[in-house]
C-alpha atoms as a PDB file:
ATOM      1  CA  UNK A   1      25.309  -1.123  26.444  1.00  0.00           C
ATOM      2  CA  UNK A   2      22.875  -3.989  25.222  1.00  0.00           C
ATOM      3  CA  UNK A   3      24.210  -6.013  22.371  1.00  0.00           C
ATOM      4  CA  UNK A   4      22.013  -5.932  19.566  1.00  0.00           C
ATOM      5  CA  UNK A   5      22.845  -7.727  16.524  1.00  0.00           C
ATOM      6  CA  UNK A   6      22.055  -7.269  13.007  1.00  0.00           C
ATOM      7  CA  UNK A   7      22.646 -10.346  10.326  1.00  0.00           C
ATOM      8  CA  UNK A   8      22.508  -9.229   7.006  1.00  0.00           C
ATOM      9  CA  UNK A   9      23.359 -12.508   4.104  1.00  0.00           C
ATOM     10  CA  UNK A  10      24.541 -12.301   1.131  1.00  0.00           C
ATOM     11  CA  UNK A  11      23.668 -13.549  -2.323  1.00  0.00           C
ATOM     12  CA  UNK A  12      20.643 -15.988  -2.096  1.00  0.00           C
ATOM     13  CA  UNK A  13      20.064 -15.844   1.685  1.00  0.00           C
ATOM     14  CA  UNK A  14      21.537 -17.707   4.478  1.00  0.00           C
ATOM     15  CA  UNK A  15      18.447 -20.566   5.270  1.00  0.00           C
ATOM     16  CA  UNK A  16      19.304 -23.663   7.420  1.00  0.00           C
ATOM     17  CA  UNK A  17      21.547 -24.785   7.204  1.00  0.00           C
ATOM     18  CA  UNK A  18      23.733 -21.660   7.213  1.00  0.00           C
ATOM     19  CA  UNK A  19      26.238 -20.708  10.047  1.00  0.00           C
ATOM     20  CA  UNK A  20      24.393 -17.315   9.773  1.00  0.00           C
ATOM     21  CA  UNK A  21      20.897 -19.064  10.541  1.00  0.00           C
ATOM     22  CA  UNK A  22      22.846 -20.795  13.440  1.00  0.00           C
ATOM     23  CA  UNK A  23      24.246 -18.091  14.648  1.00  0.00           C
ATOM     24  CA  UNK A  24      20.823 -16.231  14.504  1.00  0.00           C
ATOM     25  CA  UNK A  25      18.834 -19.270  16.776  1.00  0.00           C
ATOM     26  CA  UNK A  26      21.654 -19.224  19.271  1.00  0.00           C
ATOM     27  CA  UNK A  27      21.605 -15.675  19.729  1.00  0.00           C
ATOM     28  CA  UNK A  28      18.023 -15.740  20.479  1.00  0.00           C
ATOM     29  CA  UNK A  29      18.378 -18.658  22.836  1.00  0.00           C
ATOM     30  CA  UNK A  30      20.683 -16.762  24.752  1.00  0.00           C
ATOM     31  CA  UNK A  31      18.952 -13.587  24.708  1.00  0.00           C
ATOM     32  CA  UNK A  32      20.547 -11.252  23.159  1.00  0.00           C
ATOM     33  CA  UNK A  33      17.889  -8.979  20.641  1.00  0.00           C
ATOM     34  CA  UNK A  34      18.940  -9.864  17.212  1.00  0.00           C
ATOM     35  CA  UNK A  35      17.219  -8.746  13.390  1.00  0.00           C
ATOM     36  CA  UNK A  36      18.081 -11.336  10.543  1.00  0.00           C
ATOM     37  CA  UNK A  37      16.122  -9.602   7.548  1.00  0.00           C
ATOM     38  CA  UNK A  38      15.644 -11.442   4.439  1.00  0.00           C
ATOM     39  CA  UNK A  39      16.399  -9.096   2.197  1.00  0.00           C
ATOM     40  CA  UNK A  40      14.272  -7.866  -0.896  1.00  0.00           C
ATOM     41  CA  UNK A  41      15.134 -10.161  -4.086  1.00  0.00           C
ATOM     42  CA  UNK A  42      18.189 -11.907  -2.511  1.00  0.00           C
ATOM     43  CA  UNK A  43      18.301 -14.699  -5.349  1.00  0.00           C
ATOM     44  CA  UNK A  44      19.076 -11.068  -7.970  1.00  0.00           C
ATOM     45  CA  UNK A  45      19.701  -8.526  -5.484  1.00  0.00           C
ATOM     46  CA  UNK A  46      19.530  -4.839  -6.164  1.00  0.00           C
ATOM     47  CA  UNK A  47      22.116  -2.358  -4.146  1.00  0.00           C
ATOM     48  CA  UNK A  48      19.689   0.926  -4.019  1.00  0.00           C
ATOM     49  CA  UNK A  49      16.914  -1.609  -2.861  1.00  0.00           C
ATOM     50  CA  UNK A  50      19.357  -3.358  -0.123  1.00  0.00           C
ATOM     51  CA  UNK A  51      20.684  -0.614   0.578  1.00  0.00           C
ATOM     52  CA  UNK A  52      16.961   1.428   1.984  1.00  0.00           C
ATOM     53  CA  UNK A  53      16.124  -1.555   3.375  1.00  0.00           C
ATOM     54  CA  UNK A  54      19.102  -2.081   5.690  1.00  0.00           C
ATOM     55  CA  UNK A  55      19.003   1.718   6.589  1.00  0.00           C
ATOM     56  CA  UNK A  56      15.391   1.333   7.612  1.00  0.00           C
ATOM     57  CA  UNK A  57      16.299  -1.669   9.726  1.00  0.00           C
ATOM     58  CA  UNK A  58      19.224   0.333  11.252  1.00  0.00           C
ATOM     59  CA  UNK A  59      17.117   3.304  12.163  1.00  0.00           C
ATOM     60  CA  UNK A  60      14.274   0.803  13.698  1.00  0.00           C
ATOM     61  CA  UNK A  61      16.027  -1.734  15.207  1.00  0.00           C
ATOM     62  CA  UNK A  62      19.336   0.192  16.222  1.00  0.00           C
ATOM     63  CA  UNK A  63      22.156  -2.160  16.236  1.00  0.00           C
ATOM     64  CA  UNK A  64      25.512  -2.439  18.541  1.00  0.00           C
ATOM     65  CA  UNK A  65      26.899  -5.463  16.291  1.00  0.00           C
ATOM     66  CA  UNK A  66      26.663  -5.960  12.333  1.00  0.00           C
ATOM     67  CA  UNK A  67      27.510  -9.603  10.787  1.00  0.00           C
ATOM     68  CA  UNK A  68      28.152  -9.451   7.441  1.00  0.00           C
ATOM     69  CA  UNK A  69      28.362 -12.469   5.039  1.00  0.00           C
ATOM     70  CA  UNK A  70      29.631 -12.296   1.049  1.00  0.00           C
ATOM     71  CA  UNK A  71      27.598  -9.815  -0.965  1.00  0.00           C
ATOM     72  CA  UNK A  72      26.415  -8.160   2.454  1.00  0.00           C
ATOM     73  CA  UNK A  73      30.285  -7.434   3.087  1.00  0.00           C
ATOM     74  CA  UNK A  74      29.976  -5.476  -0.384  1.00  0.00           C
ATOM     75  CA  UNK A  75      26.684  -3.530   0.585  1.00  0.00           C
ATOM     76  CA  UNK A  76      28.280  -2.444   4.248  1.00  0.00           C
ATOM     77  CA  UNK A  77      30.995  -0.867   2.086  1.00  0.00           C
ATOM     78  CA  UNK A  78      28.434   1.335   0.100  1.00  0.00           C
ATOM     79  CA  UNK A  79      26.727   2.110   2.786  1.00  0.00           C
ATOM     80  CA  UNK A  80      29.524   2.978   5.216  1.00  0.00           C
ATOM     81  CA  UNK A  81      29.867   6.436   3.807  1.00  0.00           C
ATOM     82  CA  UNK A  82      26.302   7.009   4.340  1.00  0.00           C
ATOM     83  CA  UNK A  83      25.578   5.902   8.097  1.00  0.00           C
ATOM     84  CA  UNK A  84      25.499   7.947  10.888  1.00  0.00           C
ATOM     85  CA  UNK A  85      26.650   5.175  13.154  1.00  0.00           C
ATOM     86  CA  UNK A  86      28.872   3.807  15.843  1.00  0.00           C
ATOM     87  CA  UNK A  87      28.870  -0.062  16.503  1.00  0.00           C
ATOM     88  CA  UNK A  88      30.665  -2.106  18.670  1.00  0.00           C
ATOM     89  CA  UNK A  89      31.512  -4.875  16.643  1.00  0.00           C
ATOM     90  CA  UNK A  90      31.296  -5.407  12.535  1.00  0.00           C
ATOM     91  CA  UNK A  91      32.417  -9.266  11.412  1.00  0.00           C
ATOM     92  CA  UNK A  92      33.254  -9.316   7.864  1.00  0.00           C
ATOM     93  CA  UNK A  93      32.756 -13.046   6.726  1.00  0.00           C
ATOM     94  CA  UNK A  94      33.558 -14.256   2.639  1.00  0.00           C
ATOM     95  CA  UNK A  95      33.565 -10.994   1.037  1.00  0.00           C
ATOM     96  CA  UNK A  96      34.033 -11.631  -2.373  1.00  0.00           C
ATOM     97  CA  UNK A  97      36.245  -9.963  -5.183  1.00  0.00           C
ATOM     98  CA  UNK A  98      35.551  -6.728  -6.515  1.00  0.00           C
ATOM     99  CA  UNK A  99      34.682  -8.409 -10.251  1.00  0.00           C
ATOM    100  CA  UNK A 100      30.736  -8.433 -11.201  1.00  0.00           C
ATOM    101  CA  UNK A 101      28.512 -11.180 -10.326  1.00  0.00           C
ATOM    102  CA  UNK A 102      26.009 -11.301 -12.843  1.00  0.00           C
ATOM    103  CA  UNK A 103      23.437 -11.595 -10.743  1.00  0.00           C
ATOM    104  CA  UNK A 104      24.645  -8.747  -8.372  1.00  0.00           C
ATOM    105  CA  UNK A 105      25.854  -6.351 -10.695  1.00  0.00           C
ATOM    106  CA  UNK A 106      24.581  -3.270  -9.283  1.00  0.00           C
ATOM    107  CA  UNK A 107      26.831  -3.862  -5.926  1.00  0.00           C
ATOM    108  CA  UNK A 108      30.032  -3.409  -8.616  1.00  0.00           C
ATOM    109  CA  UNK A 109      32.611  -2.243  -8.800  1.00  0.00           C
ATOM    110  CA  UNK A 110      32.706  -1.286  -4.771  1.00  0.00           C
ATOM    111  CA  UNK A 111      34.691   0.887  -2.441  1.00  0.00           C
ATOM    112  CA  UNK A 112      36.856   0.372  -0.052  1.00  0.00           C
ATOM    113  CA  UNK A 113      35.802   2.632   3.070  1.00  0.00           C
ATOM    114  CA  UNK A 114      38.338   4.626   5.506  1.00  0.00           C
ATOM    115  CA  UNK A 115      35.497   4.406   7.877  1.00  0.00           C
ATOM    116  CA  UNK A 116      33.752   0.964   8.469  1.00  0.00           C
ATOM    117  CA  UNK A 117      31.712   2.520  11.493  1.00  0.00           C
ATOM    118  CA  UNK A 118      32.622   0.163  14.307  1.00  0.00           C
ATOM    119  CA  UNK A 119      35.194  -0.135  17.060  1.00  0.00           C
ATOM    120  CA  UNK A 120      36.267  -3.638  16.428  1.00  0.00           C
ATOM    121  CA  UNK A 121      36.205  -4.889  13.387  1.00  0.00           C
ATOM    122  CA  UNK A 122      36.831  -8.855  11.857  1.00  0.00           C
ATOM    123  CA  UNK A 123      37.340 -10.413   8.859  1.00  0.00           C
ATOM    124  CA  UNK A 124      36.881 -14.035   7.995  1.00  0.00           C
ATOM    125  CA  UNK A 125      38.187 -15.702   5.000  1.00  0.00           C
ATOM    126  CA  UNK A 126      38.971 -19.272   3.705  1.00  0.00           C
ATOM    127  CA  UNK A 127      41.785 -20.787   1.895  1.00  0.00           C
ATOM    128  CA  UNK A 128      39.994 -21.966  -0.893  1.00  0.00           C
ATOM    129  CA  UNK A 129      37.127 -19.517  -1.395  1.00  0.00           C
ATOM    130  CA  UNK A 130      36.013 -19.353  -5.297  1.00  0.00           C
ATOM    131  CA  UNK A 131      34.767 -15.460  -4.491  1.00  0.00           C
ATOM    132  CA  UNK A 132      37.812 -14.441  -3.393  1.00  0.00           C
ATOM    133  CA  UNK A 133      41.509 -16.023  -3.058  1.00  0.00           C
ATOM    134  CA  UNK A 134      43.971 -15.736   0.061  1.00  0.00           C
ATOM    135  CA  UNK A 135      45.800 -13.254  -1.973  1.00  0.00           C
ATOM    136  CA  UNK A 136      42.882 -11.182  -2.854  1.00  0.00           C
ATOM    137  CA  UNK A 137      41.786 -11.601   0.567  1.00  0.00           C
ATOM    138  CA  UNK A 138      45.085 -10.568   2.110  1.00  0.00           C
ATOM    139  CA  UNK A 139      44.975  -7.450  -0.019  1.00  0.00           C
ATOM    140  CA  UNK A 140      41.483  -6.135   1.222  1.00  0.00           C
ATOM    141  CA  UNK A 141      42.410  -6.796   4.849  1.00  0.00           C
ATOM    142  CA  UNK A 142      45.536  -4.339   3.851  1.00  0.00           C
ATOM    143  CA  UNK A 143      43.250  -2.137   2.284  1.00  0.00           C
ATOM    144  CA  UNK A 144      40.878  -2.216   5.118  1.00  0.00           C
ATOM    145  CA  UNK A 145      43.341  -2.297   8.079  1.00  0.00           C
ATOM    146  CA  UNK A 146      41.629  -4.665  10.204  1.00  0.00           C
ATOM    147  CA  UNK A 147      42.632  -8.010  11.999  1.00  0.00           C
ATOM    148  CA  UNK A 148      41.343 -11.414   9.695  1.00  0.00           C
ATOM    149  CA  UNK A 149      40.821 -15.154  10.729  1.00  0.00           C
ATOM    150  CA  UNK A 150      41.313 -16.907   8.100  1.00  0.00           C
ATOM    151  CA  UNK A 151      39.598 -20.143   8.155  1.00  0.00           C
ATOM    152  CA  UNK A 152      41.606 -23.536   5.920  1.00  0.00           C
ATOM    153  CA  UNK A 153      39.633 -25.195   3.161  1.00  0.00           C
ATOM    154  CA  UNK A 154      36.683 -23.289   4.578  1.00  0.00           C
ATOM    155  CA  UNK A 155      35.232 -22.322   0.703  1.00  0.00           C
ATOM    156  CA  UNK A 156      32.837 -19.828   0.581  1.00  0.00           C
ATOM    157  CA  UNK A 157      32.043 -20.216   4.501  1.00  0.00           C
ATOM    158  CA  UNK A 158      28.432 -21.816   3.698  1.00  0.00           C
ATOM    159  CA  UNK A 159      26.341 -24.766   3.873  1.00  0.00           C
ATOM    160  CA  UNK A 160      27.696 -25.544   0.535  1.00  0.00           C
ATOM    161  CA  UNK A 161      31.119 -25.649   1.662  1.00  0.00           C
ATOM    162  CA  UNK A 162      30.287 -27.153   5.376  1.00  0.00           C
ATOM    163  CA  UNK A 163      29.789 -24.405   7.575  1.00  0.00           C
ATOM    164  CA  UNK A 164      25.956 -25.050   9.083  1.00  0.00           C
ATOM    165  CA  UNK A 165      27.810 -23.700  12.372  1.00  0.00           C
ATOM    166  CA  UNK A 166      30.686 -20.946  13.318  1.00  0.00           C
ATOM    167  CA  UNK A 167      30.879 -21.227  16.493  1.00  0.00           C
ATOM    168  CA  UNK A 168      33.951 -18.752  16.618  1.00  0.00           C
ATOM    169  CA  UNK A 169      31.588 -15.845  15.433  1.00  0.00           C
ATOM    170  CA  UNK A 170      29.341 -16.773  18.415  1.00  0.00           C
ATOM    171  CA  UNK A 171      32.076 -16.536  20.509  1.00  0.00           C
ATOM    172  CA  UNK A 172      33.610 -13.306  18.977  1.00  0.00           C
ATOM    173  CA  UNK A 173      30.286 -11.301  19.667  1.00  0.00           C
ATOM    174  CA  UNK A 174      30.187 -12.831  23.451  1.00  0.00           C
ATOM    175  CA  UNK A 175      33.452 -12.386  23.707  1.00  0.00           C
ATOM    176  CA  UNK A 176      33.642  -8.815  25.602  1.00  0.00           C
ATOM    177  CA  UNK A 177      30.543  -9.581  28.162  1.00  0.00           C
ATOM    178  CA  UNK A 178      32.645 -12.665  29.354  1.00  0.00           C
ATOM    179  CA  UNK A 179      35.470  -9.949  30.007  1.00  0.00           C
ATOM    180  CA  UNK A 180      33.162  -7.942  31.484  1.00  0.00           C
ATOM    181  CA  UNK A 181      32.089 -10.791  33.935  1.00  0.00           C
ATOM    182  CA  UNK A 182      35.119 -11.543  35.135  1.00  0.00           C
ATOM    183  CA  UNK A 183      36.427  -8.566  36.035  1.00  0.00           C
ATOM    184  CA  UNK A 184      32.978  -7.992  39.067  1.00  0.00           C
END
């Protein structure tokens, strides 16, 4: 099956410098089809309006992998129940608490989905994210019951906090084609 990848950002985008951006460019460069919407109003984001946008790109562009990042992480939960959809792969990067961002309030409170609608699954969190402690973090992986990296003094996993590459979530979506390779 051809990987095809789907970026969604969170809150405000994910411009250069952003890992996401990165992550983005290198998929191109290697090849692999990949859709990085900007999505309607991202600086005071709307979850009906995210959430018909994101199924539109689903039905047209038809992804195998989904990289989520923050408030995305909060819109794949709302959608998850309303998907008809099997993916390979869904990374979960800086999801944030389940307490209302002012300018996000619509994506509040959110649930926490038996079915996340993908055969492997990842989280990624950081020590010191202000979104969302290593308790709080530790708790949704439970909730969730998935497998988490979780990245030290990584902050909110950003260009803010550092992060204008991730190399490991390049490597995590390449990771099963190398398998592949090897064993021909």
């Amino acid at each position: 099956m051809e990987k095809r990848v789907l970026v969604l950002h969170g809150l405000g985008g994910s411009d250069f410098p952003h890992w996401q951006a990165h992550l983005a460019r290198d998929l191109i460069e290697q090849n692999t089809p990949v859709s990085f919407p900007s999505l309607p109003n991202r600086d005071n984001p709307n979850l009906n309006e995210w959430k018909a946008y994101v199924k539109k790109e689903i039905e047209h562009f038809k992804p195998t992998i989904v990289v989520c990042h923050s408030l995305a992480n909060l819109l794949w939960f709302h959608l998850c129940d309303e998907l008809d959809i099997n993916l390979k792969k869904l990374m979960l990067v800086a999801p944030v608490r389940d307490k209302e961002l002012e300018q996000a309030k619509t994506f509040f409170p959110y649930p926490i989905p038996t079915d996340l609608k993908a055969e492997e699954i990842i989280m990624a969190a950081s020590t010191n994210d202000p979104y969302m402690n290593v308790e709080e973090a530790i708790r949704l992986q439970s909730k969730l019951q998935i497998g988490m990296k979780l990245l030290e003094e990584a902050g909110h996993i950003n260009a803010e906090s550092g992060f204008g590459k991730l190399d490991c979530a390049l490597d995590w979506i390449n990771r099963e084609e190398e398998c592949e390779e090897s064993k021909s």
